[in-house]
C-alpha atoms as a PDB file:
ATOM      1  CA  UNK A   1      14.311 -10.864  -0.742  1.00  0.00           C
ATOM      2  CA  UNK A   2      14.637 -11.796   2.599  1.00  0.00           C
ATOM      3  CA  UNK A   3      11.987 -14.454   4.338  1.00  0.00           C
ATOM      4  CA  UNK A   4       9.744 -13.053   6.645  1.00  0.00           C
ATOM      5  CA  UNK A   5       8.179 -17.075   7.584  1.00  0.00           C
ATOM      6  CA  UNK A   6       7.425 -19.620   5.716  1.00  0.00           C
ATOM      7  CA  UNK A   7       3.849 -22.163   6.767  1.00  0.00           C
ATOM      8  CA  UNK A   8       2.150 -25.118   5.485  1.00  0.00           C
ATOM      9  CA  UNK A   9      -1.676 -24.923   5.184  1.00  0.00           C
ATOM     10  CA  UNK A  10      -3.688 -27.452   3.549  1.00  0.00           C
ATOM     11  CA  UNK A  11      -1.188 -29.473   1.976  1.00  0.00           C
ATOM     12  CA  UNK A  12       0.442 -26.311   0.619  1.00  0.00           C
ATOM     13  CA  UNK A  13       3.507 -24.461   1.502  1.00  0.00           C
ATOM     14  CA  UNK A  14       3.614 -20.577   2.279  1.00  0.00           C
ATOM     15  CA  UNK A  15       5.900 -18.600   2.435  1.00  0.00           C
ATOM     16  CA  UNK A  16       6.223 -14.412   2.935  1.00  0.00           C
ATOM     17  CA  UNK A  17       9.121 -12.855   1.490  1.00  0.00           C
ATOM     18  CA  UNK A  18      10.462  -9.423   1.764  1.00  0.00           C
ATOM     19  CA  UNK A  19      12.618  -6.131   0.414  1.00  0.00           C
ATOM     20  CA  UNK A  20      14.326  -3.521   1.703  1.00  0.00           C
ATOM     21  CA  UNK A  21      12.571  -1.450  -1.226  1.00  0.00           C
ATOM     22  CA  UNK A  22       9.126  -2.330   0.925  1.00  0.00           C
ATOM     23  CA  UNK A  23       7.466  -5.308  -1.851  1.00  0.00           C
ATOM     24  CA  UNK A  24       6.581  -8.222  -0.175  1.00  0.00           C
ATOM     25  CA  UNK A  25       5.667 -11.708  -2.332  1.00  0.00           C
ATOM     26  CA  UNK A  26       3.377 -14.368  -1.187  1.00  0.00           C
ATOM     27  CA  UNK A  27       4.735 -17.617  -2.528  1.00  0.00           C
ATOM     28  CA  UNK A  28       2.343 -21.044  -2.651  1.00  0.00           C
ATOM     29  CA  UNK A  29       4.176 -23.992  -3.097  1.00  0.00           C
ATOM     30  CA  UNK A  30       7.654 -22.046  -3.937  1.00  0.00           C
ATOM     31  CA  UNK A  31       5.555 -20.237  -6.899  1.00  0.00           C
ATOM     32  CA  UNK A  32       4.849 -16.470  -6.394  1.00  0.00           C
ATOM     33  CA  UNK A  33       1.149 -15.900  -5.362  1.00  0.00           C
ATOM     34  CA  UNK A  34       0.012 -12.787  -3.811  1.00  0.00           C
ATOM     35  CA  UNK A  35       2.470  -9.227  -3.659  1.00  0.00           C
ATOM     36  CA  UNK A  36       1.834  -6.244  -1.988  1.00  0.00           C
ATOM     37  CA  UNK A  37       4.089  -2.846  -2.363  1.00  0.00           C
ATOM     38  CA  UNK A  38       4.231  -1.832   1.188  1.00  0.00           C
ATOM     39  CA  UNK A  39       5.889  -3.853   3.414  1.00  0.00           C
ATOM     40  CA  UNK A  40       4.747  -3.367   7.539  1.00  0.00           C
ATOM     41  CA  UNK A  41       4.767  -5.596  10.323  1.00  0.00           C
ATOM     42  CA  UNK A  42       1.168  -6.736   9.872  1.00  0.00           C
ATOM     43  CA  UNK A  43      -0.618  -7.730   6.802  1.00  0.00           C
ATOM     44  CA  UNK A  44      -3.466  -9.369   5.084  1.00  0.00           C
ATOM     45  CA  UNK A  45      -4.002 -11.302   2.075  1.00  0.00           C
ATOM     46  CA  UNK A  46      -7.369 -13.185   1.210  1.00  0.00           C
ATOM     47  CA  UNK A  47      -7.329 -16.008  -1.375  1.00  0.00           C
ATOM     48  CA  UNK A  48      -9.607 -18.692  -2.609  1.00  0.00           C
ATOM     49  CA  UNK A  49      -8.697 -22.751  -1.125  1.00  0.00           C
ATOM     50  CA  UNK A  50      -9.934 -26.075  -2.813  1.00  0.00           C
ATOM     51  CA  UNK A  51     -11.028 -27.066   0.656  1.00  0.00           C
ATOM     52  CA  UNK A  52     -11.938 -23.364   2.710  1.00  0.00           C
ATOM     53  CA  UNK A  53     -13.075 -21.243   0.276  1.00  0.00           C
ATOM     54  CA  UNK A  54     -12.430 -17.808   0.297  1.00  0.00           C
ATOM     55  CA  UNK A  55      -9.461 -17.573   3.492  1.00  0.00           C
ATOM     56  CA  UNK A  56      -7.718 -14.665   5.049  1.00  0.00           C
ATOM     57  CA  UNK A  57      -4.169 -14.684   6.459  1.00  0.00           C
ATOM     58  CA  UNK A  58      -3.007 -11.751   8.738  1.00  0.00           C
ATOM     59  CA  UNK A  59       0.404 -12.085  10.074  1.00  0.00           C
ATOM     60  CA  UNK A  60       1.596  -9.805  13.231  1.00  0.00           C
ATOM     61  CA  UNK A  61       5.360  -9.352  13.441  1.00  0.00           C
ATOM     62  CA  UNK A  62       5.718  -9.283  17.453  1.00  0.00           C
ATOM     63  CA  UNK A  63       9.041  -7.407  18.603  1.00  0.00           C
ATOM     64  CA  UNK A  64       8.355  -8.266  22.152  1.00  0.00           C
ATOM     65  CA  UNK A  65       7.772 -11.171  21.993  1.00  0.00           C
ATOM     66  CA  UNK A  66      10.298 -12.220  18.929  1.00  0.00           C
ATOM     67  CA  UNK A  67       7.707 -13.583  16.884  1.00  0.00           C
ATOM     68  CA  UNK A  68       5.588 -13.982  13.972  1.00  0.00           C
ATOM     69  CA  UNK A  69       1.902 -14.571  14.934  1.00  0.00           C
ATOM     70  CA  UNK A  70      -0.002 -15.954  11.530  1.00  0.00           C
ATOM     71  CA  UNK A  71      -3.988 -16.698  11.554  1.00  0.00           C
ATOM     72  CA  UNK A  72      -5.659 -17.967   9.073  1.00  0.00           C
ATOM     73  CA  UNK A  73      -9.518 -17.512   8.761  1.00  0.00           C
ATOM     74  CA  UNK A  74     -12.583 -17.843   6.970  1.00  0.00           C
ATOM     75  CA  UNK A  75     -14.957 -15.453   7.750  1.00  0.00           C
ATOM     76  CA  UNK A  76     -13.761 -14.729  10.753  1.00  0.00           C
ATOM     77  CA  UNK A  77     -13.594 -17.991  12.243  1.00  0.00           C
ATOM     78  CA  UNK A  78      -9.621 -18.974  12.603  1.00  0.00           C
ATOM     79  CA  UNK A  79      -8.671 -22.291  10.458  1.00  0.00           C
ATOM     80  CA  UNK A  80      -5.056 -22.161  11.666  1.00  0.00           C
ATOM     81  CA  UNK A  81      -2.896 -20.356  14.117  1.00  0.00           C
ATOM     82  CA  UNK A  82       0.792 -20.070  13.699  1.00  0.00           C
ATOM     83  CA  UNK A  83       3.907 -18.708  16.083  1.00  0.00           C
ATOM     84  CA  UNK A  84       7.010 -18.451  14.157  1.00  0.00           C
ATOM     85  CA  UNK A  85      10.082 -17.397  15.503  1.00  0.00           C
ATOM     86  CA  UNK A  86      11.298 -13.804  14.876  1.00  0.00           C
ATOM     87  CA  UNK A  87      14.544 -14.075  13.040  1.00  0.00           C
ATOM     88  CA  UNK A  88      17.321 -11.784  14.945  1.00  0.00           C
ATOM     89  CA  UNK A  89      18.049  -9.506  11.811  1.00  0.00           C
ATOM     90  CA  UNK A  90      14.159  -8.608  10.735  1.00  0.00           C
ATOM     91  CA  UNK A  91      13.600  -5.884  12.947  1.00  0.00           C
ATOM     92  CA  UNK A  92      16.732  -4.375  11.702  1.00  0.00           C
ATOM     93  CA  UNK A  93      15.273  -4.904   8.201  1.00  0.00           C
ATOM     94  CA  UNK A  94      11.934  -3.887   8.743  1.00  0.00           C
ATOM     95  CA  UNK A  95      12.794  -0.733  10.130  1.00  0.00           C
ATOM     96  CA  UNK A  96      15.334   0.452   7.044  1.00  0.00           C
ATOM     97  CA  UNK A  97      12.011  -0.873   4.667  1.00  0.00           C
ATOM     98  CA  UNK A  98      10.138   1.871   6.795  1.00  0.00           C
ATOM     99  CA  UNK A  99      12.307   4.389   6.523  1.00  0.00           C
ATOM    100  CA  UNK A 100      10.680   7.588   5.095  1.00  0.00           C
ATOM    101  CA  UNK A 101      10.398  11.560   5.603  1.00  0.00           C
ATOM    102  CA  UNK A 102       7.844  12.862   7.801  1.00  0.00           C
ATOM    103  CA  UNK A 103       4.345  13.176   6.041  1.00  0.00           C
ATOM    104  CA  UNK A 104       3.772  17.013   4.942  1.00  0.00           C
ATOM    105  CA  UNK A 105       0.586  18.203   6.876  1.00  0.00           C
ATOM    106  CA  UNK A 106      -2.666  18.983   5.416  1.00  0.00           C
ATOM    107  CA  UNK A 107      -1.951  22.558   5.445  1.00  0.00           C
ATOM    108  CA  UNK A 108       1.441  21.914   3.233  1.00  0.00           C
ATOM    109  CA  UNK A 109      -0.543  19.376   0.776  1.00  0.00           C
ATOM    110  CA  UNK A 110      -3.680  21.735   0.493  1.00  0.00           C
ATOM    111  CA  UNK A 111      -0.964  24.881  -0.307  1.00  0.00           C
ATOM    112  CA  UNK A 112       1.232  22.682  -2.868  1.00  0.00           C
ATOM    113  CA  UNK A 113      -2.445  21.569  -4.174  1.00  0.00           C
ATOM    114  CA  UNK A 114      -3.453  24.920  -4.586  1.00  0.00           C
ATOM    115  CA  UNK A 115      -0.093  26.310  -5.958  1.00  0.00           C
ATOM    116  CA  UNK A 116      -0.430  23.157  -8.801  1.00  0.00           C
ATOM    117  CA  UNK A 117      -3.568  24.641  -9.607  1.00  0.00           C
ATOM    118  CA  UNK A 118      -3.142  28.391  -9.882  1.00  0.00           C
ATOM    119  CA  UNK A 119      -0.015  27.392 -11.786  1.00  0.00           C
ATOM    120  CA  UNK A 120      -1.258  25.045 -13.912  1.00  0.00           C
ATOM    121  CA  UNK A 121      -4.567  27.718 -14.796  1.00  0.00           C
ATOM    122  CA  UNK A 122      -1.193  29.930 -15.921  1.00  0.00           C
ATOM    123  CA  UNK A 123       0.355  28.060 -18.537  1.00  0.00           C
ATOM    124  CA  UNK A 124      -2.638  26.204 -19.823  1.00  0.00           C
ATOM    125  CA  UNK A 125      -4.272  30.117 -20.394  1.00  0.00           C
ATOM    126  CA  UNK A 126      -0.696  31.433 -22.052  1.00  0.00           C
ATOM    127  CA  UNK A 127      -0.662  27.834 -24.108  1.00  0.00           C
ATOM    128  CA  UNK A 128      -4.666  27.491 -25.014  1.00  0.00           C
ATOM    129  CA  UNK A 129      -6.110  30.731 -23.661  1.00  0.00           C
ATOM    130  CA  UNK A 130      -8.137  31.309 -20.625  1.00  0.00           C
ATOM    131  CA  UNK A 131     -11.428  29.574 -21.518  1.00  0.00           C
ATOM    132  CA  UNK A 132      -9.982  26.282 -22.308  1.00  0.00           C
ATOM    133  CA  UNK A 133      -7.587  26.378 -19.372  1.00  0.00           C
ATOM    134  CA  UNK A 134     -10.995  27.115 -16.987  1.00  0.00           C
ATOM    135  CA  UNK A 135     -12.625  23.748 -18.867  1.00  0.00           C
ATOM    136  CA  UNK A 136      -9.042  21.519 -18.238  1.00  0.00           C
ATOM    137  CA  UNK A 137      -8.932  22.931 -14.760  1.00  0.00           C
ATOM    138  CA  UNK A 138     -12.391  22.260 -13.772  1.00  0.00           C
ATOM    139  CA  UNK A 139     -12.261  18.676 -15.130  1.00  0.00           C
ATOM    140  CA  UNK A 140      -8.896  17.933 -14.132  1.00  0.00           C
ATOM    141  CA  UNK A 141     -10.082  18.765 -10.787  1.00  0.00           C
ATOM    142  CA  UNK A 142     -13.285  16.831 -10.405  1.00  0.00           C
ATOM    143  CA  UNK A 143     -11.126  13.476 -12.062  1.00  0.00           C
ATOM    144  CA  UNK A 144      -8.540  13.487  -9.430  1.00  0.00           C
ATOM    145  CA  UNK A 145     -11.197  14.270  -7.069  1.00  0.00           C
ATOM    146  CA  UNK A 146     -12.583  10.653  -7.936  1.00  0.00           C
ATOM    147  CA  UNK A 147      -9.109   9.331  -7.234  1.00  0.00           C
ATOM    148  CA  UNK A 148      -8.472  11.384  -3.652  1.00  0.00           C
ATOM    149  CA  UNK A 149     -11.737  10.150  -2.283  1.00  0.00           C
ATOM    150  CA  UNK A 150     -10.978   6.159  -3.541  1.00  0.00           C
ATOM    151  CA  UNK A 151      -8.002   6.692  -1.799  1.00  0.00           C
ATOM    152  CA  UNK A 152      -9.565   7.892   1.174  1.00  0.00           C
ATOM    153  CA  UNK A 153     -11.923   4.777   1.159  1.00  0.00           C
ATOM    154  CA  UNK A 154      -9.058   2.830   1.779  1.00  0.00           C
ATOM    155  CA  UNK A 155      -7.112   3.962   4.127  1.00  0.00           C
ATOM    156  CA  UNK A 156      -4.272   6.173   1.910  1.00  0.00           C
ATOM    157  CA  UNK A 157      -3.002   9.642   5.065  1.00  0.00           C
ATOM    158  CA  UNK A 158      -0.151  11.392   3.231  1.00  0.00           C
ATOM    159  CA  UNK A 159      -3.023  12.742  -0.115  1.00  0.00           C
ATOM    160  CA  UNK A 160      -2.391  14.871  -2.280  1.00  0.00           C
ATOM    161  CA  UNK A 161      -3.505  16.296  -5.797  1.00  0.00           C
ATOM    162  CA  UNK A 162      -0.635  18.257  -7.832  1.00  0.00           C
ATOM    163  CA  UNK A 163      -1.284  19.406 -11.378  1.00  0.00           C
ATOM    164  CA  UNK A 164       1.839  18.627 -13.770  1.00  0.00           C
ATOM    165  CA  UNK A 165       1.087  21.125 -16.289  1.00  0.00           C
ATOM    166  CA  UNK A 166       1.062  21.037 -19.854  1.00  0.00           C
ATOM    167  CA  UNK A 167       0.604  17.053 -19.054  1.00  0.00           C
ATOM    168  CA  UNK A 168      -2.543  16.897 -16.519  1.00  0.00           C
ATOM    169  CA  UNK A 169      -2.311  15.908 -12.786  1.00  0.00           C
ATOM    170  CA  UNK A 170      -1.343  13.447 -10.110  1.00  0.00           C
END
């Protein structure tokens, strides 16, 4: 993992380390803290201080101008400000982190949903007959409903639902 800067903040150290796989660790005082799975050039993380309270710190990874801009905040009020310099090999980094295939478009996610479905409606009815494949359907459906619209909430583009018949969905 590669260190992305590293801050001290009430008598504590932090420090924001990062993959090539796209995890990124929070460490407090050398000791992991805080992790997220997808590493970007901005983040957040909100955590409880002896002193603050409840604090937020967003960190901007500036390109332009080759640096790291870190604010920490309670309630929207900034406790701390911090520029640290860009090291010459992130962007490099960051970019082969973000590397990914173009996002299908909500035409090709609603036909691959619909596809799982019919399909899945198939071999449930040739494995349990057609009544209890309606019932499986139907419920399988409004469950990972719950989960598309949760995802929705917060923030999750590339959605999709795909039934993994004889197992359930995804």
């Amino acid at each position: 993992m590669k260190s992305l800067f590293k801050i001290e903040f009430e008598e504590n150290t932090y420090e924001l380390l990062g993959n090539q796989l796209g995890k990124e660790v929070l460490l407090k005082n050398g000791q992991p803290f805080l992790e997220q799975r997808n590493l970007k050039s901005s983040g957040s993380y909100t955590f409880k201080e002896p002193m603050n309270g409840m604090v937020t710190l967003d960190y901007l990874i500036n390109f332009e101008g080759r640096s790291i801009d870190i604010t920490i905040s309670q309630l929207g009020t900034e406790l701390a400000v911090y520029q640290e310099p860009l090291d010459p090999l992130l962007p490099a980094f960051l970019q082969d982190s973000q590397a990914k295939k173009p996002e299908a478009s909500r035409r090709q996610r609603f036909q691959r949903s619909i596809t799982s479905i019919v399909v899945g409606f198939i071999i449930w009815s040739l494995l349990f007959g057609s009544s209890f494949a309606t019932v499986l359907v139907v419920v399988l459906l409004i469950h990972e409903l719950g989960h598309f619209l949760a995802m929705k909430a917060f923030g999750y583009t590339n959605l999709n639902i795909i039934f993994t018949p004889p197992f359930g969905a995804v």
